[in-house]
PDB file of N, CA and C in Angstrom:
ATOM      1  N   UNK A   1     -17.144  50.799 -28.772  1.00  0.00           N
ATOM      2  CA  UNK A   1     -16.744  49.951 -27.677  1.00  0.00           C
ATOM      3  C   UNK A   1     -17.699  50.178 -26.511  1.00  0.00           C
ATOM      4  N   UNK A   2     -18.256  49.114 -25.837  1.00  0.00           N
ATOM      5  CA  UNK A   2     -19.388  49.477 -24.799  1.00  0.00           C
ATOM      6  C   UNK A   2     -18.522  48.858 -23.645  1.00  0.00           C
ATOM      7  N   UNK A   3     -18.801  49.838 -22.482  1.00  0.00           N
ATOM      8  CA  UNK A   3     -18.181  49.724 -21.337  1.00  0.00           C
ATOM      9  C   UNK A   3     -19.089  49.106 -20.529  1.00  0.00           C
ATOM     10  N   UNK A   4     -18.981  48.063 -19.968  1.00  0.00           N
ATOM     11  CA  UNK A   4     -20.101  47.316 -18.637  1.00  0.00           C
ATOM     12  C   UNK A   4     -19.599  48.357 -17.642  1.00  0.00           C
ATOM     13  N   UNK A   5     -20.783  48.652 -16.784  1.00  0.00           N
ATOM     14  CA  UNK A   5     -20.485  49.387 -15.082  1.00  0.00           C
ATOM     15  C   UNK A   5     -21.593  48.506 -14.238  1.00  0.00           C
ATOM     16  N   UNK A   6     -20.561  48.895 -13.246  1.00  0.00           N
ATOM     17  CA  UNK A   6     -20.906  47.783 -12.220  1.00  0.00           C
ATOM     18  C   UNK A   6     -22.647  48.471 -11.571  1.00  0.00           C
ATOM     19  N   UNK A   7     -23.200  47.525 -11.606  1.00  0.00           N
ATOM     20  CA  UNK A   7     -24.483  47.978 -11.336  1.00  0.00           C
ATOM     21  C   UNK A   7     -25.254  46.752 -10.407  1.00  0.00           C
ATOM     22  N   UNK A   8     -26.724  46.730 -10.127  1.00  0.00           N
ATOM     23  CA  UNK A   8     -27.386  46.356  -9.720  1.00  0.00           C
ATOM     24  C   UNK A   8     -27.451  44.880 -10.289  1.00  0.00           C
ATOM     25  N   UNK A   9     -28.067  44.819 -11.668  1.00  0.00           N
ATOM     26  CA  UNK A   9     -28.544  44.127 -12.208  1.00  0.00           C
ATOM     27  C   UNK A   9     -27.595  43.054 -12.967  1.00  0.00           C
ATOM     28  N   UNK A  10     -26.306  43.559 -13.048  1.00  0.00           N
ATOM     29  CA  UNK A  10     -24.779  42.697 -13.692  1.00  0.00           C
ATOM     30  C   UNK A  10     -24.366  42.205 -12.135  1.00  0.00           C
ATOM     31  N   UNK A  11     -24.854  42.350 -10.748  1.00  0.00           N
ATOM     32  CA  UNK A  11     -24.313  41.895  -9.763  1.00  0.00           C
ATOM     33  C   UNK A  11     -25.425  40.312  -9.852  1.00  0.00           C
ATOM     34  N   UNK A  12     -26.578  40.479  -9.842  1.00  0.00           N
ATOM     35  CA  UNK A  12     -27.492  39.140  -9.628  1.00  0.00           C
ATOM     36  C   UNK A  12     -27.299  38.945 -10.954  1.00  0.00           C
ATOM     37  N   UNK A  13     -27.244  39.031 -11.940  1.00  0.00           N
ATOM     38  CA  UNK A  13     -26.796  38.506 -12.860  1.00  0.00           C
ATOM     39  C   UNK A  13     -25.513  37.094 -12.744  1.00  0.00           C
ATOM     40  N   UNK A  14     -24.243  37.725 -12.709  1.00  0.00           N
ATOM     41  CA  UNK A  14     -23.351  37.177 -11.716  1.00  0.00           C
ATOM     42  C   UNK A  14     -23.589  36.230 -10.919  1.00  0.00           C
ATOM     43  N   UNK A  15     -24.634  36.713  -9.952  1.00  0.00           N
ATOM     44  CA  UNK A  15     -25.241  35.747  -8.686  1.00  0.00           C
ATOM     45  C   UNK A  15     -25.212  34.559  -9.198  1.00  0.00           C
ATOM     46  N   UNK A  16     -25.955  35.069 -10.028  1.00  0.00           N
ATOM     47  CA  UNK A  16     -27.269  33.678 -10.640  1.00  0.00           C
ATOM     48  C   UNK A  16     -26.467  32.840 -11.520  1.00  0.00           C
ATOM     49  N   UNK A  17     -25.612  32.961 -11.867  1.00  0.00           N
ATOM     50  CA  UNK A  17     -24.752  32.104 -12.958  1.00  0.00           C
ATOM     51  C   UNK A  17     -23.670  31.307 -12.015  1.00  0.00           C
ATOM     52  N   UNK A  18     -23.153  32.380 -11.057  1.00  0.00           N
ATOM     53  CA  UNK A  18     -22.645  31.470 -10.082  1.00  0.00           C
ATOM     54  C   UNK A  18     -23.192  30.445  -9.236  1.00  0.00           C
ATOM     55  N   UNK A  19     -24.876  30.827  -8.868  1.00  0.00           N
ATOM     56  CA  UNK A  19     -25.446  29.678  -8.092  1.00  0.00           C
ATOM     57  C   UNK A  19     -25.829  28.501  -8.997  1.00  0.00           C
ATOM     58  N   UNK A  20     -25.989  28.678 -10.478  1.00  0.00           N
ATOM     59  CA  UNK A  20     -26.413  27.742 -11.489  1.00  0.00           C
ATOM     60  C   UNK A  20     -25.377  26.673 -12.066  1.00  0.00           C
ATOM     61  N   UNK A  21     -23.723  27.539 -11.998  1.00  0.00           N
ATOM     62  CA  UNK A  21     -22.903  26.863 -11.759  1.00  0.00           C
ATOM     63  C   UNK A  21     -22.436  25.436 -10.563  1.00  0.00           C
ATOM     64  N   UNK A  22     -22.899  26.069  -9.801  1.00  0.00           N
ATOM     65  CA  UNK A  22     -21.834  25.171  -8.176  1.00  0.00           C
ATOM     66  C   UNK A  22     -23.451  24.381  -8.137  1.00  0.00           C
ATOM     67  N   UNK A  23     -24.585  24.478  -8.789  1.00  0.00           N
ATOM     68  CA  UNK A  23     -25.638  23.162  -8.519  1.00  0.00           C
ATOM     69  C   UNK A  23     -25.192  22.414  -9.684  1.00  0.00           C
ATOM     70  N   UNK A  24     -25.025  22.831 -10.966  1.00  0.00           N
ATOM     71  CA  UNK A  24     -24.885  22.002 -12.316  1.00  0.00           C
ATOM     72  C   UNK A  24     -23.696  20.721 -11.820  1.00  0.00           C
ATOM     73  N   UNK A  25     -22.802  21.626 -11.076  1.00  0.00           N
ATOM     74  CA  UNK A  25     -21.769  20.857 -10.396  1.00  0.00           C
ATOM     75  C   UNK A  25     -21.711  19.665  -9.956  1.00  0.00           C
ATOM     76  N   UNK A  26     -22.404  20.350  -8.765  1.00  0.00           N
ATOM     77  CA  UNK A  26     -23.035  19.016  -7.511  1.00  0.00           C
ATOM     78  C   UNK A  26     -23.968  18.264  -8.053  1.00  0.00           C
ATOM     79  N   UNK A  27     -24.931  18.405  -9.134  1.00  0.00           N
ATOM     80  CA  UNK A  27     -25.904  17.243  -9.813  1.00  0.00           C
ATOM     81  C   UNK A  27     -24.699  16.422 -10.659  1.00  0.00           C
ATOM     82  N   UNK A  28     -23.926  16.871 -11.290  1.00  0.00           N
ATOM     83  CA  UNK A  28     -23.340  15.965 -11.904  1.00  0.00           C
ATOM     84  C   UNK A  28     -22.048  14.946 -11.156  1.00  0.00           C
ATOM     85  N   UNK A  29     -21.893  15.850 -10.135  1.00  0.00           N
ATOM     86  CA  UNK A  29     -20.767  15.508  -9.142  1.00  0.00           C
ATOM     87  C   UNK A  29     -21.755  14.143  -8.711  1.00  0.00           C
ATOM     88  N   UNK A  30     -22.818  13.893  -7.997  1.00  0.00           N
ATOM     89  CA  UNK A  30     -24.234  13.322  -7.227  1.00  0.00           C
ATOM     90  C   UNK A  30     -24.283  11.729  -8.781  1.00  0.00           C
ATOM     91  N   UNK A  31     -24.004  12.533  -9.851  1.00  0.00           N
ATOM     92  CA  UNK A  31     -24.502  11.503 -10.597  1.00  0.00           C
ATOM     93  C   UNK A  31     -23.185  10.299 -10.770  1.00  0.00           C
ATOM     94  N   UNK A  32     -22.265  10.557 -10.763  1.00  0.00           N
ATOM     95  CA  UNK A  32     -21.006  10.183 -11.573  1.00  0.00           C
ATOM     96  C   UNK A  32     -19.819   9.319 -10.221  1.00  0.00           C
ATOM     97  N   UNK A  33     -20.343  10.104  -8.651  1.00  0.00           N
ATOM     98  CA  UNK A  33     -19.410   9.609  -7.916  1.00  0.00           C
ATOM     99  C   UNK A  33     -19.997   8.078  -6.979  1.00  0.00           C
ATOM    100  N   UNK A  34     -21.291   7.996  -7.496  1.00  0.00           N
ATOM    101  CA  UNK A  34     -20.855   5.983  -7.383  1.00  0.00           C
ATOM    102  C   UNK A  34     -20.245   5.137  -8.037  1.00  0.00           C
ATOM    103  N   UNK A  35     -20.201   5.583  -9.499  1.00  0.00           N
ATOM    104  CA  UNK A  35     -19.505   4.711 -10.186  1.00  0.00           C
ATOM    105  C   UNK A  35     -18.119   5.390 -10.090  1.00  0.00           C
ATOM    106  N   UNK A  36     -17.521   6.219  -9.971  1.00  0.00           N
ATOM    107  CA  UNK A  36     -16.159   6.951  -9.703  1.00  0.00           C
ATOM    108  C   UNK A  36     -15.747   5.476  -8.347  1.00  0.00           C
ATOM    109  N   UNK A  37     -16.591   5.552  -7.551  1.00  0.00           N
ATOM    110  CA  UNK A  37     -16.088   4.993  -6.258  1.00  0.00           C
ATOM    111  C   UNK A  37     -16.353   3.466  -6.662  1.00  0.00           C
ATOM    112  N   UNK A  38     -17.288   2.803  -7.411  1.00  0.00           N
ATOM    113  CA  UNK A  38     -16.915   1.299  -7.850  1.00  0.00           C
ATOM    114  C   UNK A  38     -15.691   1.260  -7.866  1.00  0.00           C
ATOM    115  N   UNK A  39     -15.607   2.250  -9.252  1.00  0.00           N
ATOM    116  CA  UNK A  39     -14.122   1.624  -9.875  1.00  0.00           C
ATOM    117  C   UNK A  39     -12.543   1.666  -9.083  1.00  0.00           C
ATOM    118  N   UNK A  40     -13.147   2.521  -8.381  1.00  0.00           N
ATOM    119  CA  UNK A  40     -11.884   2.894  -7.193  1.00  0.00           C
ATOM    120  C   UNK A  40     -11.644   1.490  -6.751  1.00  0.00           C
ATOM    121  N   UNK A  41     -13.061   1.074  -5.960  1.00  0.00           N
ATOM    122  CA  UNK A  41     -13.341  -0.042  -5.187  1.00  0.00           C
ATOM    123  C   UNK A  41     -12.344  -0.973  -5.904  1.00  0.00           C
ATOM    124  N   UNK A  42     -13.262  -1.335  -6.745  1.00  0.00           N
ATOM    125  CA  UNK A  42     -12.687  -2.788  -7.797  1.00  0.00           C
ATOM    126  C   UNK A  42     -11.662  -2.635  -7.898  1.00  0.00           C
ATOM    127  N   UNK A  43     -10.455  -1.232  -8.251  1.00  0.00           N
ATOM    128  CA  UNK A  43      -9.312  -1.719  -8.435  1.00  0.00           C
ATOM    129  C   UNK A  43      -8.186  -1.774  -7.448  1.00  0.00           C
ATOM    130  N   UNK A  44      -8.825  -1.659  -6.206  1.00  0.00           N
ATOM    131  CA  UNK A  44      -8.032  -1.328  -4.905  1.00  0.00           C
ATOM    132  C   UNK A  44      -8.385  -3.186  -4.456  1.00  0.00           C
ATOM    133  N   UNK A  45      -9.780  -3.972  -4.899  1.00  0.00           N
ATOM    134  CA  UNK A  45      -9.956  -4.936  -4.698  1.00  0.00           C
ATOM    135  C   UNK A  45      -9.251  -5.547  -5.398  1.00  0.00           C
ATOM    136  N   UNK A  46      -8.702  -5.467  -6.708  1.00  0.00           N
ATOM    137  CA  UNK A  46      -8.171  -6.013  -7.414  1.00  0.00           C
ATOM    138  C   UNK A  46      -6.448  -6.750  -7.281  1.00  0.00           C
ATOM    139  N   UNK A  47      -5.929  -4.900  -6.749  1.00  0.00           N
ATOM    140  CA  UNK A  47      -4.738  -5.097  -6.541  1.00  0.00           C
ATOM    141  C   UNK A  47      -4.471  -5.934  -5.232  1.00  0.00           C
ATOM    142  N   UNK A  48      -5.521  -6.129  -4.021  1.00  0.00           N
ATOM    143  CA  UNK A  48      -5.276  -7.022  -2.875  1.00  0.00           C
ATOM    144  C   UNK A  48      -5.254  -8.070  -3.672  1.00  0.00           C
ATOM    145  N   UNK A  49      -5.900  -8.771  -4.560  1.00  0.00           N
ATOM    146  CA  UNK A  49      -6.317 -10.226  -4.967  1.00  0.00           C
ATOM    147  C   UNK A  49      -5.011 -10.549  -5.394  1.00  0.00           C
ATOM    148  N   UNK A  50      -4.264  -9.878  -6.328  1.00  0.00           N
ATOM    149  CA  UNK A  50      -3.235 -10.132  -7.121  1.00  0.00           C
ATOM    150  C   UNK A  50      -2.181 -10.293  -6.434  1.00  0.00           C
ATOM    151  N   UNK A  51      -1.829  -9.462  -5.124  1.00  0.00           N
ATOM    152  CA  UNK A  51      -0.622  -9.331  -4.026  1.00  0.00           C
ATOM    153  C   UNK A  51      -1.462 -11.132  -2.886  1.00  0.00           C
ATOM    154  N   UNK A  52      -2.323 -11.334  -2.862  1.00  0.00           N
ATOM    155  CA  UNK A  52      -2.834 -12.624  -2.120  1.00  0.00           C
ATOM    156  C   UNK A  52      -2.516 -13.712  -3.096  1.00  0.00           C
ATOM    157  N   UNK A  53      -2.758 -13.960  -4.082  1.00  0.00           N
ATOM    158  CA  UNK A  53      -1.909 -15.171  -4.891  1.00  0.00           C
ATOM    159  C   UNK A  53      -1.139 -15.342  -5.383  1.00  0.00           C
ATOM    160  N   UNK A  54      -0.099 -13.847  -5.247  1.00  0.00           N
ATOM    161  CA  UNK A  54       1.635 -14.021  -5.074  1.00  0.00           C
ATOM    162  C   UNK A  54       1.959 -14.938  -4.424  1.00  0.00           C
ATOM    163  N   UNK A  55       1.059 -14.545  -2.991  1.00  0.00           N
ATOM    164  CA  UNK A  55       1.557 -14.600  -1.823  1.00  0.00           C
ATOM    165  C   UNK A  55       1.447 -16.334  -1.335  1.00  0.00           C
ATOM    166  N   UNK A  56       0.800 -16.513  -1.929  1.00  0.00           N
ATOM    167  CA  UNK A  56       0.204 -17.771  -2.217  1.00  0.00           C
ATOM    168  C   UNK A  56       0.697 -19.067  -2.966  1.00  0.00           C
ATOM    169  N   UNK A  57       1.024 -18.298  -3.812  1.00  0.00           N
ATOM    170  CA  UNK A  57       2.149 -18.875  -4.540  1.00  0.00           C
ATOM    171  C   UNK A  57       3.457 -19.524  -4.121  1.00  0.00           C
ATOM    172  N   UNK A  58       4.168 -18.692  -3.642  1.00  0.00           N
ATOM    173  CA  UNK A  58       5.055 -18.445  -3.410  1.00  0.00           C
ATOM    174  C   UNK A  58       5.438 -19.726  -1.228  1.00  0.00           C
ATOM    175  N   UNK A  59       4.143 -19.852  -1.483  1.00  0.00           N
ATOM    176  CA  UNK A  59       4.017 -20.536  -0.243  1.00  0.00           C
ATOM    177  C   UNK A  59       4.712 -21.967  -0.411  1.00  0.00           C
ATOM    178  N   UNK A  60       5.408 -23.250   0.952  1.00  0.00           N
ATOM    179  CA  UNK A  60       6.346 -24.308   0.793  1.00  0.00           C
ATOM    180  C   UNK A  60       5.281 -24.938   0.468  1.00  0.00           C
ATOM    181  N   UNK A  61       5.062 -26.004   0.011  1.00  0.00           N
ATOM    182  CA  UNK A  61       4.186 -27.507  -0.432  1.00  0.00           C
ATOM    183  C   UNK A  61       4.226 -28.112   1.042  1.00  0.00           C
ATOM    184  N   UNK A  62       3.317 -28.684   1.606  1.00  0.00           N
ATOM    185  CA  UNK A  62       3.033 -29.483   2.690  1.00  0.00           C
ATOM    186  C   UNK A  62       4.143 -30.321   2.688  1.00  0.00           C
ATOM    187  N   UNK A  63       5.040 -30.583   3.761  1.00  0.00           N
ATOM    188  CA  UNK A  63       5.920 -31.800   3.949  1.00  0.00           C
ATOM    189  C   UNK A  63       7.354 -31.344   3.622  1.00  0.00           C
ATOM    190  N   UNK A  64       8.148 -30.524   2.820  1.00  0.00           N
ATOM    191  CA  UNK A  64       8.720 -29.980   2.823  1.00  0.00           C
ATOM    192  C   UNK A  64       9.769 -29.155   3.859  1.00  0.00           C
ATOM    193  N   UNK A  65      10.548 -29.560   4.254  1.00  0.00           N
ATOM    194  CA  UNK A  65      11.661 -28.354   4.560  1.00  0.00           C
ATOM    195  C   UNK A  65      12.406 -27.195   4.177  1.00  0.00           C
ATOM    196  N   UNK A  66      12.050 -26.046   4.610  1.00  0.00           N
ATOM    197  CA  UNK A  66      13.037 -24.975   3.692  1.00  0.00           C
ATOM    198  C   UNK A  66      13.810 -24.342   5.254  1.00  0.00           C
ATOM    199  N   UNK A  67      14.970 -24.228   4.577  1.00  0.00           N
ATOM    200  CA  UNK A  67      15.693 -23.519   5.673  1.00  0.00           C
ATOM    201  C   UNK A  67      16.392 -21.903   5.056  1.00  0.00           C
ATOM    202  N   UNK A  68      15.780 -21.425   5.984  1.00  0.00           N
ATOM    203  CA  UNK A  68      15.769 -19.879   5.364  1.00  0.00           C
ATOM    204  C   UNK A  68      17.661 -19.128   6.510  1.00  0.00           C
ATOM    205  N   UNK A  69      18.418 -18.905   5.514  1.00  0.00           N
ATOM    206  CA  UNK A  69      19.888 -18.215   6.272  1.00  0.00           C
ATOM    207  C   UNK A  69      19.642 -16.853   6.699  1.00  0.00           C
ATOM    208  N   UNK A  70      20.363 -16.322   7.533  1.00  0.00           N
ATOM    209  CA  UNK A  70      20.039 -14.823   7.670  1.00  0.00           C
ATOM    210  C   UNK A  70      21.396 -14.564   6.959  1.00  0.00           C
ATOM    211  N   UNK A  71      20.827 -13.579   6.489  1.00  0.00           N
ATOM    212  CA  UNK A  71      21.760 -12.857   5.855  1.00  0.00           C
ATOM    213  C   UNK A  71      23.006 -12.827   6.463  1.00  0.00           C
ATOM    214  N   UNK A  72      24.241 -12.817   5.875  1.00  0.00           N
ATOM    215  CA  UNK A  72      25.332 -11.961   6.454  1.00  0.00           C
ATOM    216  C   UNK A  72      25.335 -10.418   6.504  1.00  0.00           C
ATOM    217  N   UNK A  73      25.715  -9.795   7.539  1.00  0.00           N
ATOM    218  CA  UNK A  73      25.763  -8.420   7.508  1.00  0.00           C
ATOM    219  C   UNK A  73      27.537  -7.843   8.147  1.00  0.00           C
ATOM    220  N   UNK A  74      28.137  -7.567   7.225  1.00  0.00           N
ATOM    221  CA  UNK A  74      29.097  -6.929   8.035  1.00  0.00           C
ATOM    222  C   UNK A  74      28.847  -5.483   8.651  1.00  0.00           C
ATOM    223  N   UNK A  75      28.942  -5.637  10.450  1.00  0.00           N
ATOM    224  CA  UNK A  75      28.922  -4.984  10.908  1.00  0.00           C
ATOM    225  C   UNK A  75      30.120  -4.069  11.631  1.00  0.00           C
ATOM    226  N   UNK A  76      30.673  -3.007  10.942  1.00  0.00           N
ATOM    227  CA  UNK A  76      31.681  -1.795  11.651  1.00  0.00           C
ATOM    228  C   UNK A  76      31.471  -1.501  12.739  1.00  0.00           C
ATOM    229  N   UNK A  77      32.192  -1.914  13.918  1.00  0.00           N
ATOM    230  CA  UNK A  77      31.901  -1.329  14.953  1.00  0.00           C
ATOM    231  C   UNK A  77      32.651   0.387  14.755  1.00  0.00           C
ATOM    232  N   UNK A  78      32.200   1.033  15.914  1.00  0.00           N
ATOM    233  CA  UNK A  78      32.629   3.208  15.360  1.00  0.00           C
ATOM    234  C   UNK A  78      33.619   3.187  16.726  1.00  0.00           C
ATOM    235  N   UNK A  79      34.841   2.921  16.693  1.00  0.00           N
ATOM    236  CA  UNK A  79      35.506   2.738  18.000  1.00  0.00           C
ATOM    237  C   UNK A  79      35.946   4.698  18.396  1.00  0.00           C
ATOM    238  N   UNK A  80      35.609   5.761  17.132  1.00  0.00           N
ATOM    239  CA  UNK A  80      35.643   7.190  17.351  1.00  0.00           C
ATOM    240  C   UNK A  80      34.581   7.002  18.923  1.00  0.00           C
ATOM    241  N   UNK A  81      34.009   6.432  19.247  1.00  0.00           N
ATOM    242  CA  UNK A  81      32.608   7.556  20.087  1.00  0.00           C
ATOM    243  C   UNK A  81      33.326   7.409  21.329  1.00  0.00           C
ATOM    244  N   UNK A  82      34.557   6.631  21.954  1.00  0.00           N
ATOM    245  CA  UNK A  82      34.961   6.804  22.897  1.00  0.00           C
ATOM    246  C   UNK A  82      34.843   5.973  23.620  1.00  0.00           C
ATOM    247  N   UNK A  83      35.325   6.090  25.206  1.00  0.00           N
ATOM    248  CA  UNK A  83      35.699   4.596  26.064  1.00  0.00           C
ATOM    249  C   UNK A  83      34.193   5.208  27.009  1.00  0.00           C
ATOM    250  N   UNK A  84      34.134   3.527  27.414  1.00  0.00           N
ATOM    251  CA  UNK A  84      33.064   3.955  28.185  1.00  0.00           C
ATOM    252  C   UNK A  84      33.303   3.655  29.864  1.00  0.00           C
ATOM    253  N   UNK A  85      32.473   4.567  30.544  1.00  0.00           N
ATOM    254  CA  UNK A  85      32.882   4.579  31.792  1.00  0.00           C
ATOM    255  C   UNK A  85      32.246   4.440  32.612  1.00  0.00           C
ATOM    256  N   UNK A  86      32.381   3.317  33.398  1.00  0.00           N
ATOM    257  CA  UNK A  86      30.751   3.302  34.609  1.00  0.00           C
ATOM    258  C   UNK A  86      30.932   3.801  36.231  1.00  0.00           C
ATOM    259  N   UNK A  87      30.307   4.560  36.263  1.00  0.00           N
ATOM    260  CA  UNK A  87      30.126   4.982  37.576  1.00  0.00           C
ATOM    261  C   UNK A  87      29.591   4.490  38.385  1.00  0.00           C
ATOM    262  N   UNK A  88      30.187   4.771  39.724  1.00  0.00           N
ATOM    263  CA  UNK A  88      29.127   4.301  40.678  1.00  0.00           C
ATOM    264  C   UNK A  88      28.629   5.199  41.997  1.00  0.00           C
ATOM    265  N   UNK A  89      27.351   5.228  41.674  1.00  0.00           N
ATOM    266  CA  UNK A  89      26.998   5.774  43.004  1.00  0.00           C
ATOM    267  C   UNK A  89      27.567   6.249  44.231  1.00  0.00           C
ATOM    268  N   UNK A  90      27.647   7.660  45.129  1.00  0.00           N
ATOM    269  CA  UNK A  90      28.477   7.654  46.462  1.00  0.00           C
ATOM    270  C   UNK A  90      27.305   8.318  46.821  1.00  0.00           C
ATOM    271  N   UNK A  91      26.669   6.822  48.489  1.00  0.00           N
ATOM    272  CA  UNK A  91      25.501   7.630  49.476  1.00  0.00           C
ATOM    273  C   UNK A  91      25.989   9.046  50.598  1.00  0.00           C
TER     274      UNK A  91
END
């Protein structure tokens, strides 16, 4: 069984694999992230296009009337919070 000890030459050793690492990195990182970012692009362009001729769609025909209701909402008034009381000022 051979024991490594920490030495001189297993430290730049080390070095050097680590600096050969984090460039191999960044060249391939350098090569790969324009087209990474097209495709981003295109499909962030994509999904606007598709939400714009919903939207589009969905639009009245010239000449047309639409009459849009508001909703009903039943609203609870909370008669717990108490009476209210107005004061007035003494100069």
């Amino acid at each position: 069984m051979i024991i490594h000890q920490a030495g001189p030459m297993n430290f730049l050793r080390t070095l050097l694999i680590i600096l050969l690492v984090y460039y191999a990195v960044k060249f391939v990182v350098r090569l790969f992230a324009p087209y990474l970012i097209k495709k981003a692009v295109d499909k962030v362009q994509k999904k606007a296009q598709q939400q714009y001729n919903n939207q589009k769609e969905t639009t009245v025909e010239e000449g047309k009337t639409v009459i849009d209701k508001k909703p009903t909402q039943n609203k609870q008034s909370n008669d717990s919070v108490g009476e209210y009381v107005d004061f007035e000022e003494i100069d």
